[in-house]
Protein backbone atom coordinates (compact mmCIF):
# COMPACT_ATOMS: atom_id res chain seq x y z
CA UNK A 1 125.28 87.92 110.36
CA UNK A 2 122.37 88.09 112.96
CA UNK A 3 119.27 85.86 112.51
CA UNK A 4 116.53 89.07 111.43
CA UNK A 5 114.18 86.16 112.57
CA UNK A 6 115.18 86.93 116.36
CA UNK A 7 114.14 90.57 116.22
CA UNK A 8 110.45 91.63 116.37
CA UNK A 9 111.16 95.39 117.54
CA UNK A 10 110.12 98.06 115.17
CA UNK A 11 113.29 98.63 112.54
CA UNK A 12 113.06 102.10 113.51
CA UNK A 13 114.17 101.02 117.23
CA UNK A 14 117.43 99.39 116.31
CA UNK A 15 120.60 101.77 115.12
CA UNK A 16 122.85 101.80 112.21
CA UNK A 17 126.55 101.69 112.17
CA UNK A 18 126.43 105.05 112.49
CA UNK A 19 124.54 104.87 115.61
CA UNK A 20 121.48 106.52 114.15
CA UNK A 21 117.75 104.86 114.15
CA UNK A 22 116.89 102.98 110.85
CA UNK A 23 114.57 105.02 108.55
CA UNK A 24 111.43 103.55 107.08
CA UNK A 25 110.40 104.90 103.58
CA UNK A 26 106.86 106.57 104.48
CA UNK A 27 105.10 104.32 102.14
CA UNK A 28 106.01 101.43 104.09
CA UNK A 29 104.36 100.60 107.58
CA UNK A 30 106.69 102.33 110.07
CA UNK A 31 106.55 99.30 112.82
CA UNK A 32 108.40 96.60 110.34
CA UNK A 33 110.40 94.62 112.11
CA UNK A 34 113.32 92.81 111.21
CA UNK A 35 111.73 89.25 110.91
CA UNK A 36 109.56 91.25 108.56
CA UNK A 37 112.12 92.06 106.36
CA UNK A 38 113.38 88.03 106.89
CA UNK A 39 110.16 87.07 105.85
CA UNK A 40 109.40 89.74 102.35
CA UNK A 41 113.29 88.56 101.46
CA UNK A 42 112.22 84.63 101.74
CA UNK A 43 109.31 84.98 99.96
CA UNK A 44 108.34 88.30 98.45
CA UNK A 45 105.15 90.16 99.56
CA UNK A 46 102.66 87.98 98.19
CA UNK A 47 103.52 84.99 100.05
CA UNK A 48 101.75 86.95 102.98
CA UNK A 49 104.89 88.39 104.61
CA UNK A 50 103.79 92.52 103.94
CA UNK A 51 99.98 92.40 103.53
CA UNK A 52 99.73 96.24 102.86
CA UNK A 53 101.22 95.49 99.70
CA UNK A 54 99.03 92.34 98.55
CA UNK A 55 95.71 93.92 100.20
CA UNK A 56 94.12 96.26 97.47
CA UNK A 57 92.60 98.96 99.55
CA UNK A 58 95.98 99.38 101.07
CA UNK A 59 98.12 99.35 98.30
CA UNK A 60 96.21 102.10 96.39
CA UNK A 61 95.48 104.41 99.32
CA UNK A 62 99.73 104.33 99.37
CA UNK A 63 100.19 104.67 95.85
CA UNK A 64 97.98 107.45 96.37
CA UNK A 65 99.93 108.98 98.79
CA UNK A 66 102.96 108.04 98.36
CA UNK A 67 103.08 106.92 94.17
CA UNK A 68 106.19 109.26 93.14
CA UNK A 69 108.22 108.10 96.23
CA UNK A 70 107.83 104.51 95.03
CA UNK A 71 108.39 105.03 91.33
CA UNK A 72 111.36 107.10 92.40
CA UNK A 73 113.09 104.27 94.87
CA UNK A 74 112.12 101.80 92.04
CA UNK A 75 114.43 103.78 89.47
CA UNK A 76 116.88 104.57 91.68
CA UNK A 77 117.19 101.00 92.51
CA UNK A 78 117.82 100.31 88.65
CA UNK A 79 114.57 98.80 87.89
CA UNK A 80 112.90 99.79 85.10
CA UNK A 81 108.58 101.09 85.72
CA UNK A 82 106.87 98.14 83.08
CA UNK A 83 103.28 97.36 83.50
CA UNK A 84 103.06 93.55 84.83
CA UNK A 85 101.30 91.34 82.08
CA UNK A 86 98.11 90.31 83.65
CA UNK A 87 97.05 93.46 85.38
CA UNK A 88 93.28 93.34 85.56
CA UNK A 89 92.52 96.64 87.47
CA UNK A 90 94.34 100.23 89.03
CA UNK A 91 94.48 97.95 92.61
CA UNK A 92 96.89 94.99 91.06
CA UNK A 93 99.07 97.42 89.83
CA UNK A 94 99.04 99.56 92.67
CA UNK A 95 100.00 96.28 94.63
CA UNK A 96 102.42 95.08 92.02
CA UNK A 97 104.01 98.32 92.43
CA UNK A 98 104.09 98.96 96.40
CA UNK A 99 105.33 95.16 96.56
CA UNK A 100 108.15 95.83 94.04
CA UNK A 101 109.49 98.68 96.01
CA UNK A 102 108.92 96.90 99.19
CA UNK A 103 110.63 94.14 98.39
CA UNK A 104 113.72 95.85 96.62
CA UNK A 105 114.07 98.13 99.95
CA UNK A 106 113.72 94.95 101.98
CA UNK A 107 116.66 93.12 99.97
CA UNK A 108 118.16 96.12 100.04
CA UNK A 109 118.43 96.74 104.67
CA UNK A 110 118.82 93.25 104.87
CA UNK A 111 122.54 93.62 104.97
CA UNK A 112 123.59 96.45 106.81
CA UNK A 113 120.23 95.68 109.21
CA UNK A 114 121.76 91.96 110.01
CA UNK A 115 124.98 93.52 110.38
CA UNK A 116 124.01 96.35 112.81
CA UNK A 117 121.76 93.59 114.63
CA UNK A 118 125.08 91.07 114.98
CA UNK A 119 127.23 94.25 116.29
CA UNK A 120 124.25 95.13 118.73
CA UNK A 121 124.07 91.43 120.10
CA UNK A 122 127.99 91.29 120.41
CA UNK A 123 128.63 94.58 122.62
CA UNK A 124 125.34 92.96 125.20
């Protein structure tokens, strides 16, 4: 598997095994890069490695925008929409949702991302 700490290009500059560009969900900031994704796998969103998600202005402004999307890839990942014990205000939850979904999308590239990256490096 390729090291997704070598790549700082924008996800959406790198192809699939299809050959297509990788999509970005609309809700997420569309220049991630794959040591981004390294970095919200290591150590979640709150550790400092998607601020969007963590920075409340941010994370309601795209759970304004973009709220059903995330519920929606949060079910269809098989997690189930509970309300975090200690939410004090609309912005935590609106970050402890965007960094849920974040972070299950993120563990859920890293995969077939390293594995496009590895093929990519192998055919230079």
């Amino acid at each position: 598997m390729a090291d997704l700490w070598e790549f700082d290009q924008p996800i959406t500059s790198y192809a699939n095994e299809d050959g297509d560009a990788f999509e970005v969900p609309e809700w997420i900031e569309q220049d991630i890069t794959p040591a981004d994704v390294a970095a919200i796998v290591q150590g979640g969103c709150s550790s400092g490695a998607y601020m969007p998600a963590v920075t409340y202005h941010q994370a309601l402004e795209t759970m304004t925008e973009h709220g059903d999307e995330i519920f929606s890839a949060i079910e269809d990942s098989g997690m189930d929409i509970e309300l975090p014990e200690n939410c004090s205000s609309w912005a935590s939850l609106a970050c402890h949702f965007v960094s849920m979904a974040v972070e299950l999308w993120a563990n859920g590239i890293e995969d077939e991302l390293s594995d496009a990256l590895e093929e990519d490096d192998d055919d230079d």
